[in-house]
C-alpha atoms as a PDB file:
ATOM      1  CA  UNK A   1     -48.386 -45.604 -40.724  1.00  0.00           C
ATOM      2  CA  UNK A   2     -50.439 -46.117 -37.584  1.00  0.00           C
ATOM      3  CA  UNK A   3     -49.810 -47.808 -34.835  1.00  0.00           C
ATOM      4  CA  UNK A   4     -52.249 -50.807 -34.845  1.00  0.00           C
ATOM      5  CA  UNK A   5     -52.281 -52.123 -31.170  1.00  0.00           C
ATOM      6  CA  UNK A   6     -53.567 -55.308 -29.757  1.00  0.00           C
ATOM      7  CA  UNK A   7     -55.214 -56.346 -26.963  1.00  0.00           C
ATOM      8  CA  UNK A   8     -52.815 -57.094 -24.021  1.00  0.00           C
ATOM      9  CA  UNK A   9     -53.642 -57.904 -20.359  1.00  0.00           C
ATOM     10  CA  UNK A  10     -52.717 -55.995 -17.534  1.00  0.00           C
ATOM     11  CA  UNK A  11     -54.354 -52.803 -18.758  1.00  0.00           C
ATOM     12  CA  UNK A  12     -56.722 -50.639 -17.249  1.00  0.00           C
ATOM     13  CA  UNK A  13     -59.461 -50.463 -19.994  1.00  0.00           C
ATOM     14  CA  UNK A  14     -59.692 -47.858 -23.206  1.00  0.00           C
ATOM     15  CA  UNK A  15     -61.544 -44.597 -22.075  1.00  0.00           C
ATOM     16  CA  UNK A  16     -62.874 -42.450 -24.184  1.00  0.00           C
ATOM     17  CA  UNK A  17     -62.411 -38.386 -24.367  1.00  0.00           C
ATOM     18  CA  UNK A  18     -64.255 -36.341 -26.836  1.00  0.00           C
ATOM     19  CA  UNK A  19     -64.387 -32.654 -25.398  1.00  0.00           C
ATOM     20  CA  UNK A  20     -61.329 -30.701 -25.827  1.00  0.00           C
ATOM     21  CA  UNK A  21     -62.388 -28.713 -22.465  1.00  0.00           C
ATOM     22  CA  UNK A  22     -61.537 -32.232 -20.311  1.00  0.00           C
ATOM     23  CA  UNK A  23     -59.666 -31.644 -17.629  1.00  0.00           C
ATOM     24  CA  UNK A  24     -56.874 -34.283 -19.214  1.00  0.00           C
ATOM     25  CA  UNK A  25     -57.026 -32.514 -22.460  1.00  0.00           C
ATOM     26  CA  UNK A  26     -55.814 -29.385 -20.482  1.00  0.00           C
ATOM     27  CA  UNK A  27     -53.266 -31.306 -18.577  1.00  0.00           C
ATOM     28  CA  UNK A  28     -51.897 -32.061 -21.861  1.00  0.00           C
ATOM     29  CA  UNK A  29     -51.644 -29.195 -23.430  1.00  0.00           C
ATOM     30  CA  UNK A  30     -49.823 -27.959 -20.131  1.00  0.00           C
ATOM     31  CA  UNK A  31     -47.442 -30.565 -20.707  1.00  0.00           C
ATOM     32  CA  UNK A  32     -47.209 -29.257 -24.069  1.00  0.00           C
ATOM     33  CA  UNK A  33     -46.679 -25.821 -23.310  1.00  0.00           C
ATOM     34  CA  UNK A  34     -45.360 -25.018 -19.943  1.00  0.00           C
ATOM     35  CA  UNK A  35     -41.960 -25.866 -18.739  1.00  0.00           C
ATOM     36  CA  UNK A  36     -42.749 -25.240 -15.086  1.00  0.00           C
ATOM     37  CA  UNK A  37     -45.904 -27.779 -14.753  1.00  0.00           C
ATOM     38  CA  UNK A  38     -43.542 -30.126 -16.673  1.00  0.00           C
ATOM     39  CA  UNK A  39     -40.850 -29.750 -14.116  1.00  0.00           C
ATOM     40  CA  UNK A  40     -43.325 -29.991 -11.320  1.00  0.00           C
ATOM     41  CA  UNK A  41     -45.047 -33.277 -13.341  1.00  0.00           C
ATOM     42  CA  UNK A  42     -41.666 -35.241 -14.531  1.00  0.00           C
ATOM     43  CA  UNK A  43     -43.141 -35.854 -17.330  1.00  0.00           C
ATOM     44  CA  UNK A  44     -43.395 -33.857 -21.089  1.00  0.00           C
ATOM     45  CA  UNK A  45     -45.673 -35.089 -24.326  1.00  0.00           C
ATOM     46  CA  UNK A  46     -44.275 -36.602 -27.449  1.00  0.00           C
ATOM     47  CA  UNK A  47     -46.835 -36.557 -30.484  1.00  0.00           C
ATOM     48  CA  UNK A  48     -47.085 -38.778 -33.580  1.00  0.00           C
ATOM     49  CA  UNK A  49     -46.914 -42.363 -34.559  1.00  0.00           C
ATOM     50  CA  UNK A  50     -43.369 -42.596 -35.597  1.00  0.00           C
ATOM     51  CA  UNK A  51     -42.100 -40.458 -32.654  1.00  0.00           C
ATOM     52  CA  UNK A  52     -43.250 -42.535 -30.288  1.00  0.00           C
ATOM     53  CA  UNK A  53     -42.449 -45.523 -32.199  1.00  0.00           C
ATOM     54  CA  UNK A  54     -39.290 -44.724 -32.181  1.00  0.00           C
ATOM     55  CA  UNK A  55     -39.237 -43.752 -28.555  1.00  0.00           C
ATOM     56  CA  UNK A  56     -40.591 -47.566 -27.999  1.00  0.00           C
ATOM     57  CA  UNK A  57     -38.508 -49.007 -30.222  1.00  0.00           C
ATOM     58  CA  UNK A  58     -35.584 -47.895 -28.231  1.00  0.00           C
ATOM     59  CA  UNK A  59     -36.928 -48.844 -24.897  1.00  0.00           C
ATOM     60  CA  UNK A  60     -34.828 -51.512 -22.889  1.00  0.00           C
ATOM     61  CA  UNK A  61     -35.009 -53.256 -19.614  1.00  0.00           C
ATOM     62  CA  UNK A  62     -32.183 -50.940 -18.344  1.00  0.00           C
ATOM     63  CA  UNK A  63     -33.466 -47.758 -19.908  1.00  0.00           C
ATOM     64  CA  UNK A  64     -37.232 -48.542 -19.592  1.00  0.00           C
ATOM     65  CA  UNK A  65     -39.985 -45.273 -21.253  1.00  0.00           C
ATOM     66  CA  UNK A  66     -42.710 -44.637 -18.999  1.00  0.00           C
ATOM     67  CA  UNK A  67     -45.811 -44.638 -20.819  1.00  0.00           C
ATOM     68  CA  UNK A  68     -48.293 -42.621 -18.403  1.00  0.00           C
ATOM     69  CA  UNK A  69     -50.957 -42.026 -20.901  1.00  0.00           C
ATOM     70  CA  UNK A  70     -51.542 -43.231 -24.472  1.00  0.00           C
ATOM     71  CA  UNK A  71     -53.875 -40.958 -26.800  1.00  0.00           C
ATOM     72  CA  UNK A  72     -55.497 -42.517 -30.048  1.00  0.00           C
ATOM     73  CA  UNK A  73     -58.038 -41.240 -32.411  1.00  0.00           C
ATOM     74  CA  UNK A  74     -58.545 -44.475 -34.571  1.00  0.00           C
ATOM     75  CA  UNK A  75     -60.501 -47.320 -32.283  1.00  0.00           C
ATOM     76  CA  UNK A  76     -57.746 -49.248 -31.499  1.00  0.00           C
ATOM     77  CA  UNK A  77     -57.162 -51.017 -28.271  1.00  0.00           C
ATOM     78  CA  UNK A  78     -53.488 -51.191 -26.163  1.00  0.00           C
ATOM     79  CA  UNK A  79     -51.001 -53.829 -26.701  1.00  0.00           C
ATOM     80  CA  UNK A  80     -48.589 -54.502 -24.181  1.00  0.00           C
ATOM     81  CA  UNK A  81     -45.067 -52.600 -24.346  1.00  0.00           C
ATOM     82  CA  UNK A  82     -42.980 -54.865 -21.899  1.00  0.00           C
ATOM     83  CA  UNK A  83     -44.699 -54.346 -18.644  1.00  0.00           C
ATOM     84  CA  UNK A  84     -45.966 -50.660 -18.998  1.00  0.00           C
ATOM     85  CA  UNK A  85     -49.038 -50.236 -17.783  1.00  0.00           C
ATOM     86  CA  UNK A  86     -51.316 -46.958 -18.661  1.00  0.00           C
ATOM     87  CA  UNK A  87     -53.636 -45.006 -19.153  1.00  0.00           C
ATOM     88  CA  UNK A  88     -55.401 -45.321 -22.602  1.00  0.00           C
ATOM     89  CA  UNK A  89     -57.753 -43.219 -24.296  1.00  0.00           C
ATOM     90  CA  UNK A  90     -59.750 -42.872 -27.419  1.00  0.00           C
ATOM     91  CA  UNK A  91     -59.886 -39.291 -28.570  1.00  0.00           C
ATOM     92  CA  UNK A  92     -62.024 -37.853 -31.081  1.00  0.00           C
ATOM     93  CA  UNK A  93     -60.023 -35.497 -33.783  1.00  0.00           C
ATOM     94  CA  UNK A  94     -61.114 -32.201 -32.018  1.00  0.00           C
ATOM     95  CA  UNK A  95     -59.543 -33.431 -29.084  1.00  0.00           C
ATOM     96  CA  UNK A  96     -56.770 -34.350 -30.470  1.00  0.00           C
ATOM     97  CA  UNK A  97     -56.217 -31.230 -31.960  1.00  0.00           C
ATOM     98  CA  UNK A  98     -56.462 -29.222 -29.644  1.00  0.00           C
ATOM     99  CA  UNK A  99     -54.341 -31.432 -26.985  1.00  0.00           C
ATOM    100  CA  UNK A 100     -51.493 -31.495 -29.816  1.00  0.00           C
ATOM    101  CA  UNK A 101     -52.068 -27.787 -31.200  1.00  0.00           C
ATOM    102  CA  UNK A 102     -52.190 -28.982 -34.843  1.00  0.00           C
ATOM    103  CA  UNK A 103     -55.247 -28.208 -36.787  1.00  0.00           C
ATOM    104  CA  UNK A 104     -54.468 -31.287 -39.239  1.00  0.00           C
ATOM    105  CA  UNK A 105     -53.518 -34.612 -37.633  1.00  0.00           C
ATOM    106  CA  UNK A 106     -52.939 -36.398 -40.186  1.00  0.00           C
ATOM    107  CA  UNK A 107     -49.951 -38.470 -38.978  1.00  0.00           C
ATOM    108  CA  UNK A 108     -50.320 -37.148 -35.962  1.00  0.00           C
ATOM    109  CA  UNK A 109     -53.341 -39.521 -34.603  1.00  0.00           C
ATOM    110  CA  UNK A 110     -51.300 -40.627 -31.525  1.00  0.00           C
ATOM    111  CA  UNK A 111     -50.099 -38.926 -28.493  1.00  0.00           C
ATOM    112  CA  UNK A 112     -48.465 -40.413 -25.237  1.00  0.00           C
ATOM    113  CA  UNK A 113     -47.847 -38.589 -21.681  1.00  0.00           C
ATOM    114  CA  UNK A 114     -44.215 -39.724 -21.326  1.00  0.00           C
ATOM    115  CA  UNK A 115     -41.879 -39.537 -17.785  1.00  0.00           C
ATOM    116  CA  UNK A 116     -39.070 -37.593 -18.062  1.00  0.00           C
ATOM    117  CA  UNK A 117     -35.874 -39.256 -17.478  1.00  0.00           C
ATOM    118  CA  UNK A 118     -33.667 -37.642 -14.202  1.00  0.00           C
ATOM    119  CA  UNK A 119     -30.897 -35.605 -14.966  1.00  0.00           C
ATOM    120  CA  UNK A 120     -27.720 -37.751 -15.203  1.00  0.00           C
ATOM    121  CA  UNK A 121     -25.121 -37.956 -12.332  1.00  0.00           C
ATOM    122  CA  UNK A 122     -21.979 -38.006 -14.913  1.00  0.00           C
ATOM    123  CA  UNK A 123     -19.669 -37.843 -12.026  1.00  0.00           C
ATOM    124  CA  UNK A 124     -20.824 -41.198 -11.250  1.00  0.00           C
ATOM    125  CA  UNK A 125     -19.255 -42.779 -13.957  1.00  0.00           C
ATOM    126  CA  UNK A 126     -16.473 -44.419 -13.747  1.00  0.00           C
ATOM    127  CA  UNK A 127     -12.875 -42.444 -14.537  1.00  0.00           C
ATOM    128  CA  UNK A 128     -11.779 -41.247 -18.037  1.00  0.00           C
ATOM    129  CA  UNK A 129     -14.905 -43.192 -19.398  1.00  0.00           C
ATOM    130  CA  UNK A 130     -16.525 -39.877 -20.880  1.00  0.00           C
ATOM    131  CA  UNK A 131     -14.833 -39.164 -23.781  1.00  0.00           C
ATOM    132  CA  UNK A 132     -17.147 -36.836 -25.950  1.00  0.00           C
ATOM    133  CA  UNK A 133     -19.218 -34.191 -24.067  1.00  0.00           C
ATOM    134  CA  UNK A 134     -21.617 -31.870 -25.606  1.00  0.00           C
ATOM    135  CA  UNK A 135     -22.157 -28.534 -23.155  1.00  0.00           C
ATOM    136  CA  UNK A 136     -24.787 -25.753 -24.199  1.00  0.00           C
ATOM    137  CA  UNK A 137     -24.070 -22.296 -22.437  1.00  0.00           C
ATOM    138  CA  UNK A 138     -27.253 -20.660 -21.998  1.00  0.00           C
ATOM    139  CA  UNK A 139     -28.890 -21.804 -25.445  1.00  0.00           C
ATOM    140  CA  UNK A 140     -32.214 -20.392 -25.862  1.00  0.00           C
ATOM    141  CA  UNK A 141     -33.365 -21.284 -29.126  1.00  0.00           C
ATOM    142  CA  UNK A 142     -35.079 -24.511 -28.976  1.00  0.00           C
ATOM    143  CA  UNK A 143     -35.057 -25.397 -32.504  1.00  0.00           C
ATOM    144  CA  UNK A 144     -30.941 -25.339 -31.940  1.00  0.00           C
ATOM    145  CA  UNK A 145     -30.953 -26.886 -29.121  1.00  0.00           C
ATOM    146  CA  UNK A 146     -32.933 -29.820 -30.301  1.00  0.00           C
ATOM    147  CA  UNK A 147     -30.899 -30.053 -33.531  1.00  0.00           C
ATOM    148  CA  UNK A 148     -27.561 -30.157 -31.587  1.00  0.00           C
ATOM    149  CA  UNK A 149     -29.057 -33.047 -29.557  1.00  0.00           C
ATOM    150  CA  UNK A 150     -29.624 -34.911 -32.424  1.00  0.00           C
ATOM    151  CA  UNK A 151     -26.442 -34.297 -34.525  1.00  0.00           C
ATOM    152  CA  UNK A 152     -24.508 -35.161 -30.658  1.00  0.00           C
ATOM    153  CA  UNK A 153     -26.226 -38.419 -31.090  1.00  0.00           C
ATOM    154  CA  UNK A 154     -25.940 -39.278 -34.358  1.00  0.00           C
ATOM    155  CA  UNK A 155     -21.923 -38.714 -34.293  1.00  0.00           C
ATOM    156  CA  UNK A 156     -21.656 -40.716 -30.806  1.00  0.00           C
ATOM    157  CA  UNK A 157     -21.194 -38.359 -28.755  1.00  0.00           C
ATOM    158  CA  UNK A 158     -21.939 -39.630 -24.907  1.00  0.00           C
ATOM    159  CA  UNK A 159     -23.723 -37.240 -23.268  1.00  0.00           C
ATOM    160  CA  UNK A 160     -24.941 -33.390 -22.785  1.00  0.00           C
ATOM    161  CA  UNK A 161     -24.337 -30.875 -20.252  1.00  0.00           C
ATOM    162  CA  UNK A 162     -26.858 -28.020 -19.643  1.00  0.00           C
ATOM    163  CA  UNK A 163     -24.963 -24.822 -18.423  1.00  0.00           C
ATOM    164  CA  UNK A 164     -27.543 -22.112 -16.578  1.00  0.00           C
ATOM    165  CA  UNK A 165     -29.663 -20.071 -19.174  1.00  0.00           C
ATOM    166  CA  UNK A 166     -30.497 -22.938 -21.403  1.00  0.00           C
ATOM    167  CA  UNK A 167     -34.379 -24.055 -22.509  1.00  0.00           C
ATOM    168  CA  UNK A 168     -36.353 -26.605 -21.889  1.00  0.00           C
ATOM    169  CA  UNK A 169     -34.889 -29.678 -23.397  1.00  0.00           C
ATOM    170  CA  UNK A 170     -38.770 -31.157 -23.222  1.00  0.00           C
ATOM    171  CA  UNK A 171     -39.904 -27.663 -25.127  1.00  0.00           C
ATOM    172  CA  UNK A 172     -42.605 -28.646 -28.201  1.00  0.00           C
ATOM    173  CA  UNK A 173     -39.887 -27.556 -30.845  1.00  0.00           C
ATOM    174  CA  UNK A 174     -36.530 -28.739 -29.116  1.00  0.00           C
ATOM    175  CA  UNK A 175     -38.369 -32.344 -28.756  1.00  0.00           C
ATOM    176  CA  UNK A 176     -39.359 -31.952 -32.457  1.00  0.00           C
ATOM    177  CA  UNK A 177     -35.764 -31.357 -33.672  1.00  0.00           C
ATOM    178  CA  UNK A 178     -34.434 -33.842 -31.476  1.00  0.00           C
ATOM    179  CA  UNK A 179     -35.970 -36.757 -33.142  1.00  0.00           C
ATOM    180  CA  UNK A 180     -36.212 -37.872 -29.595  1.00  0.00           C
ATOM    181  CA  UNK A 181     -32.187 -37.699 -29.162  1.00  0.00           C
ATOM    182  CA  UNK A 182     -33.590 -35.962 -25.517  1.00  0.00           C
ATOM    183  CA  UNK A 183     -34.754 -39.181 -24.146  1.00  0.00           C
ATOM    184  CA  UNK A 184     -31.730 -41.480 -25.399  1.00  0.00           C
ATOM    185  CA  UNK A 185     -28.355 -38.901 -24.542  1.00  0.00           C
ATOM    186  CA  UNK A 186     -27.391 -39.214 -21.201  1.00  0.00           C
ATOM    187  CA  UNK A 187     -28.304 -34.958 -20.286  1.00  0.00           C
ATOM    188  CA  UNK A 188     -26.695 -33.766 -16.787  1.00  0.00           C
ATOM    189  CA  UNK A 189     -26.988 -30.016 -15.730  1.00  0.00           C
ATOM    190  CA  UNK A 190     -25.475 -27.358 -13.544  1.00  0.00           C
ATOM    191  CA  UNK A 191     -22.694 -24.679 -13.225  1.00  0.00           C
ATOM    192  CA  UNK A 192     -19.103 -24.655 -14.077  1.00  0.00           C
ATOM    193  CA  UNK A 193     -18.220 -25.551 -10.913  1.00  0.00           C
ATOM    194  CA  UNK A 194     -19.288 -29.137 -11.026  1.00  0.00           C
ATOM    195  CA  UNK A 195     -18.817 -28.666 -14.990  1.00  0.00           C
ATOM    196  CA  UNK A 196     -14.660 -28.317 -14.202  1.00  0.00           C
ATOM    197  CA  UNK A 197     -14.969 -31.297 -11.834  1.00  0.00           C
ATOM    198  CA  UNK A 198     -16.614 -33.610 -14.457  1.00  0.00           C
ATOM    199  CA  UNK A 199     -13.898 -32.410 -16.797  1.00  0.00           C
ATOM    200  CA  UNK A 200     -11.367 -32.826 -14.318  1.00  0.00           C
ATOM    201  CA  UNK A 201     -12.589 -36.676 -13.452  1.00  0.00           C
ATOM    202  CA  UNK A 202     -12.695 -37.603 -17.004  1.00  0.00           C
ATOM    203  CA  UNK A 203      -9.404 -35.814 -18.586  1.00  0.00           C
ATOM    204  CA  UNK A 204     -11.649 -33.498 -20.967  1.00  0.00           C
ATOM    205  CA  UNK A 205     -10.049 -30.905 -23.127  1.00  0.00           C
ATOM    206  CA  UNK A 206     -12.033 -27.844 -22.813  1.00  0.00           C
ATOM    207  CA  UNK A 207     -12.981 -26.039 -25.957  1.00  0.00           C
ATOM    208  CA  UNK A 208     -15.396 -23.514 -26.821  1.00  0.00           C
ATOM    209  CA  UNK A 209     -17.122 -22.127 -30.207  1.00  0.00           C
ATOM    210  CA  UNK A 210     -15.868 -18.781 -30.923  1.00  0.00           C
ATOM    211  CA  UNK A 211     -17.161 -17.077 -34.103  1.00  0.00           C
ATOM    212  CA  UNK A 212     -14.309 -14.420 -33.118  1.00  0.00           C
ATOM    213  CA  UNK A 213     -11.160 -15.566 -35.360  1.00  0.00           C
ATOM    214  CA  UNK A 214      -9.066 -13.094 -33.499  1.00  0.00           C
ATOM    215  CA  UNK A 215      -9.896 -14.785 -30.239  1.00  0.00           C
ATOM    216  CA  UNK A 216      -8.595 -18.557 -31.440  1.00  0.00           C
ATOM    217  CA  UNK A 217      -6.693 -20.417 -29.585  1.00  0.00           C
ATOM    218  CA  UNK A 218      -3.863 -21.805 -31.795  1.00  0.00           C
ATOM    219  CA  UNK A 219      -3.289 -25.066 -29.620  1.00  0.00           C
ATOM    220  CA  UNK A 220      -7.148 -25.851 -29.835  1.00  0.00           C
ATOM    221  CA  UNK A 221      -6.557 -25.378 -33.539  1.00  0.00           C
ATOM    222  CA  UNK A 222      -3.610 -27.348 -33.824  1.00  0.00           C
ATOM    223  CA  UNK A 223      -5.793 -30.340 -32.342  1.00  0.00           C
ATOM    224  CA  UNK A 224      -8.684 -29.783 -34.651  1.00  0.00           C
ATOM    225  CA  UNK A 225      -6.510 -29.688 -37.586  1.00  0.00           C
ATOM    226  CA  UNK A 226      -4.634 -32.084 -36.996  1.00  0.00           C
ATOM    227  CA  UNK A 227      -7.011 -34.991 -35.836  1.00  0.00           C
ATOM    228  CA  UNK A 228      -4.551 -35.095 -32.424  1.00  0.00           C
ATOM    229  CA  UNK A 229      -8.009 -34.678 -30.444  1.00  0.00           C
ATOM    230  CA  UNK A 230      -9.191 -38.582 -31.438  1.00  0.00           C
ATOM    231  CA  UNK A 231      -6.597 -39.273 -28.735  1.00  0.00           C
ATOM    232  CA  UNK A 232      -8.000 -36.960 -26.442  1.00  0.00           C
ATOM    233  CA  UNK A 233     -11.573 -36.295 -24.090  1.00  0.00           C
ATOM    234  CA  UNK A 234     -13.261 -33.096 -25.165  1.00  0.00           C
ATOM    235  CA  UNK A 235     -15.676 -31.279 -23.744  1.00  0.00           C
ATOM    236  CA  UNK A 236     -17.224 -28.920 -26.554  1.00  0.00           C
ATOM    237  CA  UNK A 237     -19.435 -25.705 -25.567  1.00  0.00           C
ATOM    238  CA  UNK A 238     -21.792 -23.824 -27.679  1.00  0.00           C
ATOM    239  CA  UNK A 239     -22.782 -20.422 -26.744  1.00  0.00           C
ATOM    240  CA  UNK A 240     -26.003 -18.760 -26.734  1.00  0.00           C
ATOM    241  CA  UNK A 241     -27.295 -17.364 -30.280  1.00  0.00           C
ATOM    242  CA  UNK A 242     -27.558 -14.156 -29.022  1.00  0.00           C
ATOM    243  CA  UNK A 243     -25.311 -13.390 -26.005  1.00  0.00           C
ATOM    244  CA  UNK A 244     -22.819 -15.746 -27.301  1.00  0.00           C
ATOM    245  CA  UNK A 245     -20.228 -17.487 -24.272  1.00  0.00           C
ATOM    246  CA  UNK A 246     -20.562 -16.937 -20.858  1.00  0.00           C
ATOM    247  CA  UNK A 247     -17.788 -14.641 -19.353  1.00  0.00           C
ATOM    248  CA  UNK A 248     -16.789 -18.183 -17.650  1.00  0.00           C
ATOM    249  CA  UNK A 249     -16.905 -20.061 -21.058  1.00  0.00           C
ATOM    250  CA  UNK A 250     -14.335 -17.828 -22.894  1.00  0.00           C
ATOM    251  CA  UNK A 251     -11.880 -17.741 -19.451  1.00  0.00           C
ATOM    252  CA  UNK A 252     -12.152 -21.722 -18.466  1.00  0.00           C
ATOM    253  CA  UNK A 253     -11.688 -22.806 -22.147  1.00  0.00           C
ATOM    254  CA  UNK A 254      -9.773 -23.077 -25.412  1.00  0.00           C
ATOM    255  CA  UNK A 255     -11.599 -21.055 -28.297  1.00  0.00           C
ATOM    256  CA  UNK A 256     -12.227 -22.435 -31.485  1.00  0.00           C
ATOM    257  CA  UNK A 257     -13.683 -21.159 -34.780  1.00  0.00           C
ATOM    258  CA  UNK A 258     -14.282 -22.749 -38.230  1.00  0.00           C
ATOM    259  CA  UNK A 259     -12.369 -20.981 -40.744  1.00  0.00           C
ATOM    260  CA  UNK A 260     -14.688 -19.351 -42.911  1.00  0.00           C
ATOM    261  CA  UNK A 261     -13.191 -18.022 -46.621  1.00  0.00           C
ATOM    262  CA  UNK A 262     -16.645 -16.416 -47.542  1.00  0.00           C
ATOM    263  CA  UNK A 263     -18.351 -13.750 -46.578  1.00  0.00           C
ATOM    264  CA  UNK A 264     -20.368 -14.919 -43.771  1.00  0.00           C
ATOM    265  CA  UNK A 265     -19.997 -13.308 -40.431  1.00  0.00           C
ATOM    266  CA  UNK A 266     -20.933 -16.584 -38.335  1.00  0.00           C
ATOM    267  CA  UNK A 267     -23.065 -19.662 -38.764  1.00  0.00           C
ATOM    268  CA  UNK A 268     -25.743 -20.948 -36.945  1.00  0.00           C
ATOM    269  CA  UNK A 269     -25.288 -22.459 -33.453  1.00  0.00           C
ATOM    270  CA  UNK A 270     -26.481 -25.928 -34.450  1.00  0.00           C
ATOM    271  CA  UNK A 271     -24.621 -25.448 -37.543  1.00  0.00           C
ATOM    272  CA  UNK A 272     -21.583 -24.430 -36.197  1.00  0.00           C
ATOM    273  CA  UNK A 273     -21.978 -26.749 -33.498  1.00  0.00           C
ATOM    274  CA  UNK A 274     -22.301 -30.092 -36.226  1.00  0.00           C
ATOM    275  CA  UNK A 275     -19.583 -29.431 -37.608  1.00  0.00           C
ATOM    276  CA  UNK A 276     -16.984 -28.552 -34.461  1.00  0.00           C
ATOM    277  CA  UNK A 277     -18.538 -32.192 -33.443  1.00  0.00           C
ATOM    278  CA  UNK A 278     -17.570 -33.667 -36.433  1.00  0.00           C
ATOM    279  CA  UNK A 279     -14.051 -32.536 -36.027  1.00  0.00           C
ATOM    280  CA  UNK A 280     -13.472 -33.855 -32.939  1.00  0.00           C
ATOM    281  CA  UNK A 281     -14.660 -37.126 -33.638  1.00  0.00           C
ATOM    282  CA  UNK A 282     -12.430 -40.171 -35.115  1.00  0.00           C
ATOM    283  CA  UNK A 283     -14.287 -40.257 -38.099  1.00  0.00           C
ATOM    284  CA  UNK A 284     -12.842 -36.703 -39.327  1.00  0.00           C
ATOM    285  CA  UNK A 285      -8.777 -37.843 -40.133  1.00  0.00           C
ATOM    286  CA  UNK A 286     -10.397 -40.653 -42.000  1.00  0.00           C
ATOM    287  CA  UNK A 287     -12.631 -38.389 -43.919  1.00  0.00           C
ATOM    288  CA  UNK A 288      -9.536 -36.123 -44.774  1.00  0.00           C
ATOM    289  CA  UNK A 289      -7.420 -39.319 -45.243  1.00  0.00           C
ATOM    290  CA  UNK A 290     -10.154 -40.609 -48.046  1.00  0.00           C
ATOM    291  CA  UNK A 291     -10.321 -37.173 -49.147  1.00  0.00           C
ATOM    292  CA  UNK A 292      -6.572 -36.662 -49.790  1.00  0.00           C
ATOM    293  CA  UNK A 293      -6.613 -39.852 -51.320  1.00  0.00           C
ATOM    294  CA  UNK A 294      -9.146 -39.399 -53.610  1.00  0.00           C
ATOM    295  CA  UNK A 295      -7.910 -35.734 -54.913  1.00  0.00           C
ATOM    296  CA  UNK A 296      -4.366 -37.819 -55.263  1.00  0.00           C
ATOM    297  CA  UNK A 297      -6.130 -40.563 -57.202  1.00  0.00           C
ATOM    298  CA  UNK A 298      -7.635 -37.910 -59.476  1.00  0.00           C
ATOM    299  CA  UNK A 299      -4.583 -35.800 -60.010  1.00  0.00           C
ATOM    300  CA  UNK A 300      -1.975 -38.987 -60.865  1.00  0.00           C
ATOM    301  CA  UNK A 301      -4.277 -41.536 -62.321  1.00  0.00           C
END
């Protein structure tokens, strides 16, 4: 599907941008490709129709997306998202290829220069109101990063925390795995330090993936297990794939593994980290409730 846009007022006219040399071209592929000059910008790409659909779609008056620059290859002109104003260009397909790095754009025929949203102040909120809180230890894989992002969303968890060490959460391939999840979770950063005092504020159990079954904590188990933790804040961290926890990780927190009866070693961090989510939602005694239920059902028909 492409995004068909009318004409709306209050819009600097359509320009159009055929060399893939232009100087915006190379600002966007920047964007694209350096986390630095996105830092220094505030603002990251998102590419394709239904991305930034969605991104719209989601767009309120309190939580407003930026629209800097719109990109189109089909001659279309701008309608009027709220009161964005932008920049809009018509690109030919060579520059559109090259600003998005994909040699086919099919599906991929718009583009948009997006502002970043600030890092959130999550000591701001208001007492014991943070219940669920994702925290990534020095996660370098973007792809895993960008999939836990998503999967945090998706099971309502509130917000994200971004321990030193971690990528870009506006990298090309976290931003594709995310499915957008960066721009709608709250996402606050720093050390453990203010990390303990957000905890702290909020009453969050501290627990921490450990693919280490010798190193579980049995009271962090009990509360898994037992669906105790619905009652309870948590604060969840996933380690690294490579490095695993921080030396801090493993001494300020509980450790908690999935119990594994194959033969795998360890799953994947996003993996591991979807299902430890899952667990400590509300939704997991129910499932375990239906599930009893429904082996009982079976068993004494």
């Amino acid at each position: 599907m492409l995004i068909h846009l009318a004409a709306g007022s209050g819009h600097q006219p359509v320009r159009e941008l055929h060399s893939p040399a232009s100087s915006v071209v190379k600002h966007c592929v920047k964007l694209r490709t350096q986390n630095k000059y996105r830092q220094q910008t505030g603002s990251t790409l998102v590419v394709g129709v239904d991305a930034l659909t969605e991104l719209l779609r989601q767009a309120t008056d309190t939580a407003p997306r930026s629209v800097l620059r719109l990109f189109a290859v089909q001659p279309t002109s701008i309608q009027s998202w709220g009161d964005v104003s932008m920049n809009t260009y018509l690109v030919s397909e060579p520059a559109m290829q090259k600003l998005t790095g994909l040699q086919s754009i099919s599906g991929m025929q718009v583009a948009a220069e997006i502002a970043t949203p600030q890092l959130c102040e999550l000591q701001s909120w208001p007492s014991r109101s943070l219940q669920r809180l994702l925290v990534l230890d020095g996660l370098q894989d973007p792809g895993n990063l960008g999939s836990l992002l998503r999967t945090a969303l998706a099971l309502g968890w509130q917000a994200v925390y971004l321990l030193p060490g971690c990528c870009d959460v506006y990298n090309e391939k976290a931003m594709r795995a995310c499915k957008g999840a960066c721009f709608k979770l709250p996402i606050a950063g720093g050390n453990w330090s203010s990390l303990e005092a957000i905890c702290s504020q909020h009453g969050l159990v501290k627990l921490a993936a450990d693919s280490n079954p010798d190193s579980q904590d049995e009271e962090a188990h009990v509360i898994l297990g037992s669906g105790e933790v619905s009652h309870h804040g948590a604060a969840l961290v996933i380690g690294s794939e490579g490095q695993g926890l921080s030396d801090e990780s493993k001494r300020l927190c509980r450790a908690v593994s999935i119990p594994m009866p194959g033969s795998m070693e360890s799953l994947n961090a996003s993996h591991a980290g979807a299902i430890l989510m899952f667990m400590l939602t509300s939704q997991w005694p129910l499932l375990a409730k239906r599930l009893e239920a429904a082996v009982d059902s079976q068993q004494h028909p």
